[in-house]
Protein backbone atom coordinates (compact mmCIF):
# COMPACT_ATOMS: atom_id res chain seq x y z
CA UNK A 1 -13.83 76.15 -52.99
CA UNK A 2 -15.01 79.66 -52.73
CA UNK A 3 -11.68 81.31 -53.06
CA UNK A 4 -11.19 79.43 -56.16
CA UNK A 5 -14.68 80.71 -57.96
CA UNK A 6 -13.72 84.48 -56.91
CA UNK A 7 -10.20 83.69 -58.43
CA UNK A 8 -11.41 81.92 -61.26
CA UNK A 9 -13.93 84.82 -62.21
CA UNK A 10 -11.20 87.48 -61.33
CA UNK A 11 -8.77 85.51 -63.71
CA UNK A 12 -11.41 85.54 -66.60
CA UNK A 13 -11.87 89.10 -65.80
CA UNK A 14 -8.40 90.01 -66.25
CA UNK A 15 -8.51 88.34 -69.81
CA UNK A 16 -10.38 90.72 -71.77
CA UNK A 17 -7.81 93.67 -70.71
CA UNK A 18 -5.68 94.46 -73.32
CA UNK A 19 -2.11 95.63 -71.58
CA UNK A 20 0.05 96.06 -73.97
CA UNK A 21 0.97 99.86 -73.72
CA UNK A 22 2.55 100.15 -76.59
CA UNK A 23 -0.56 99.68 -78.42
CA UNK A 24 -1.57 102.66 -80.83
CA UNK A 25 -4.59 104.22 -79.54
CA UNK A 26 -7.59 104.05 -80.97
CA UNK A 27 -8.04 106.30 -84.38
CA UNK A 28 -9.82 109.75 -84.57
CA UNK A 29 -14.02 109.70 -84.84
CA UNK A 30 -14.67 110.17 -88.02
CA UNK A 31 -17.92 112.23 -86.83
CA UNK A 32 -14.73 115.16 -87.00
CA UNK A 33 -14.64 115.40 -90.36
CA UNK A 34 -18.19 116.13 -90.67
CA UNK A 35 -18.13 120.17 -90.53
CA UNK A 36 -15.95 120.39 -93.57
CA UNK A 37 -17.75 120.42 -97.11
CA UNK A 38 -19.03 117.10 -98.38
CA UNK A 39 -20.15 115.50 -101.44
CA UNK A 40 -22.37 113.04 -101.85
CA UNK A 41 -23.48 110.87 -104.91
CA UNK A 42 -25.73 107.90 -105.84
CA UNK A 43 -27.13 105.62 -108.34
CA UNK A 44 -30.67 104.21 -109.24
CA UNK A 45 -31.06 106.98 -109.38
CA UNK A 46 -28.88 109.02 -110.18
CA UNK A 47 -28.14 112.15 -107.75
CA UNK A 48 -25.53 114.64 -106.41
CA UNK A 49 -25.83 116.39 -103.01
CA UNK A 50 -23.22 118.92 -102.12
CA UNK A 51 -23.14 120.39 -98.55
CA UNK A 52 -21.51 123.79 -97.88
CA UNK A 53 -21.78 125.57 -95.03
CA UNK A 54 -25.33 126.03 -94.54
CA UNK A 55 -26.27 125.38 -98.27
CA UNK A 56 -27.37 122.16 -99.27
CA UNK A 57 -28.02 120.98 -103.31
CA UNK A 58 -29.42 118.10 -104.81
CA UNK A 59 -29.15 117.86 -108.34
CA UNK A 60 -30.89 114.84 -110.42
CA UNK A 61 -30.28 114.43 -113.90
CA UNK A 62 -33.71 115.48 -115.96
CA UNK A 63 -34.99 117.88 -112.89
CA UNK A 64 -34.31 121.45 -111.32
CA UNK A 65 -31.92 121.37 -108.59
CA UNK A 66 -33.69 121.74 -105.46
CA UNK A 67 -31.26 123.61 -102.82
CA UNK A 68 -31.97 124.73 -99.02
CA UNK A 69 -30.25 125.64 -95.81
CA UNK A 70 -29.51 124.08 -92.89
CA UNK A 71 -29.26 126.29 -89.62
CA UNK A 72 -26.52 123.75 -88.95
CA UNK A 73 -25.80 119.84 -88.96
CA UNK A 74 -27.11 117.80 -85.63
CA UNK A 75 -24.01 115.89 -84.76
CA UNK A 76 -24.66 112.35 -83.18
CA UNK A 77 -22.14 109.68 -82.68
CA UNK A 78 -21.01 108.41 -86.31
CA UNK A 79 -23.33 110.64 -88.09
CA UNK A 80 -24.21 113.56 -89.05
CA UNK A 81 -27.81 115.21 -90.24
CA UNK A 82 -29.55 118.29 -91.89
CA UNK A 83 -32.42 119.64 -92.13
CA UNK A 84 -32.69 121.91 -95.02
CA UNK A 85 -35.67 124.19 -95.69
CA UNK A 86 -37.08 124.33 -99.27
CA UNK A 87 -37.91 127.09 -101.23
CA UNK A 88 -41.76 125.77 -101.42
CA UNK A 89 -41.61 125.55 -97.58
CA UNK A 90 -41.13 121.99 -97.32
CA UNK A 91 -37.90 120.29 -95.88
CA UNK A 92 -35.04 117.50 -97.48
CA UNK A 93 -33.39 115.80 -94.41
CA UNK A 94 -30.25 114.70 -95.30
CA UNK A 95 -27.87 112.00 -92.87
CA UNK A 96 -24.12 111.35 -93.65
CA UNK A 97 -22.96 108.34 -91.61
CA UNK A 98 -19.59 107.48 -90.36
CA UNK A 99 -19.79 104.22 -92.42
CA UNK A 100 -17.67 103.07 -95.21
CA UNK A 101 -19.56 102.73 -98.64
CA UNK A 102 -18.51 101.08 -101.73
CA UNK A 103 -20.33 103.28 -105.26
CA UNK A 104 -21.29 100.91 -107.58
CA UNK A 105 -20.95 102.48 -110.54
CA UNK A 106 -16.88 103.16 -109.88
CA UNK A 107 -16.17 100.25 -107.06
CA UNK A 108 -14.54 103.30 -104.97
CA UNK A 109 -15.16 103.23 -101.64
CA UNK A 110 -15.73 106.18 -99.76
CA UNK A 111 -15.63 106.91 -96.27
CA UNK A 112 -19.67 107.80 -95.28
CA UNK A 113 -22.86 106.63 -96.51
CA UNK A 114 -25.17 109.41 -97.10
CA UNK A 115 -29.50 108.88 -97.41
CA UNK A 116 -31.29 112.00 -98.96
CA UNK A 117 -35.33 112.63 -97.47
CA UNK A 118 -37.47 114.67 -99.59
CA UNK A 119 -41.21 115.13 -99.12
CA UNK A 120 -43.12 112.38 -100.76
CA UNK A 121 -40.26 110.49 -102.36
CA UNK A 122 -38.53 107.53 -102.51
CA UNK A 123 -35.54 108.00 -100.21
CA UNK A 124 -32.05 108.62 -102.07
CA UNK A 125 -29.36 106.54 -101.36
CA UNK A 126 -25.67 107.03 -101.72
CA UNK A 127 -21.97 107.17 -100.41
CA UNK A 128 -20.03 110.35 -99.50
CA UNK A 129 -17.23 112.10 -98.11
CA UNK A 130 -14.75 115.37 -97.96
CA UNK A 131 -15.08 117.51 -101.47
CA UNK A 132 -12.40 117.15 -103.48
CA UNK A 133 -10.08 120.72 -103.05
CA UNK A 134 -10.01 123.02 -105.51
């Protein structure tokens, strides 16, 4: 009776292993494509973030832009986040997630969601991804 638990559980054990070598492996992180310039746009309201390098911009229809820089993005599994200083000393945190995001306004779906922080605000939300090439 023993023998057959331990070859019971073994048995179950063995299901959930997937053997089949010919299997593609797993695709790339998309946390890779997070050092390369990056758009990001939302609705309700409307906004515009672009991220290059170390610069970050927001623009919103109606108000100044309000840009900063990053010293660099802190990279965490499936996202990707900035903390940009403002001219008036303050800060905009800004978080790009590996997470695919449907715009509302077009129905395209792009491959990150993107939230913009600025000091005593209503936080921006959006959908991003690589800038187009110029």
């Amino acid at each position: 009776m023993r023998r057959m638990i331990i070859l019971s559980a073994l048995a179950l054990t063995a299901c959930g292993q997937d053997k089949n070598p010919s299997a593609p492996p797993p695709g790339p992180d998309l946390a890779s494509n997070f050092s390369q310039p990056i758009d990001a746009r939302g609705t309700n309201p409307d906004w515009g973030l672009t991220i290059r390098g170390l610069e970050l911009t927001l623009e919103r229809p109606g108000q100044p832009a309000v840009a900063g820089k990053a010293p660099g993005a802190t990279i965490r599994p499936h996202q990707a986040s900035w903390d940009a200083a403002l001219a008036n000393g303050q800060a905009m945190k800004v978080t790009v997630y590996a997470s695919p995001c449907t715009d509302e306004a077009t129905g395209v779906t792009h491959p990150f969601a993107a939230e913009v922080l600025l000091p005593n605000a209503t936080p921006l939300d959006g959908c991003a991804g690589p800038a187009p090439k110029r």
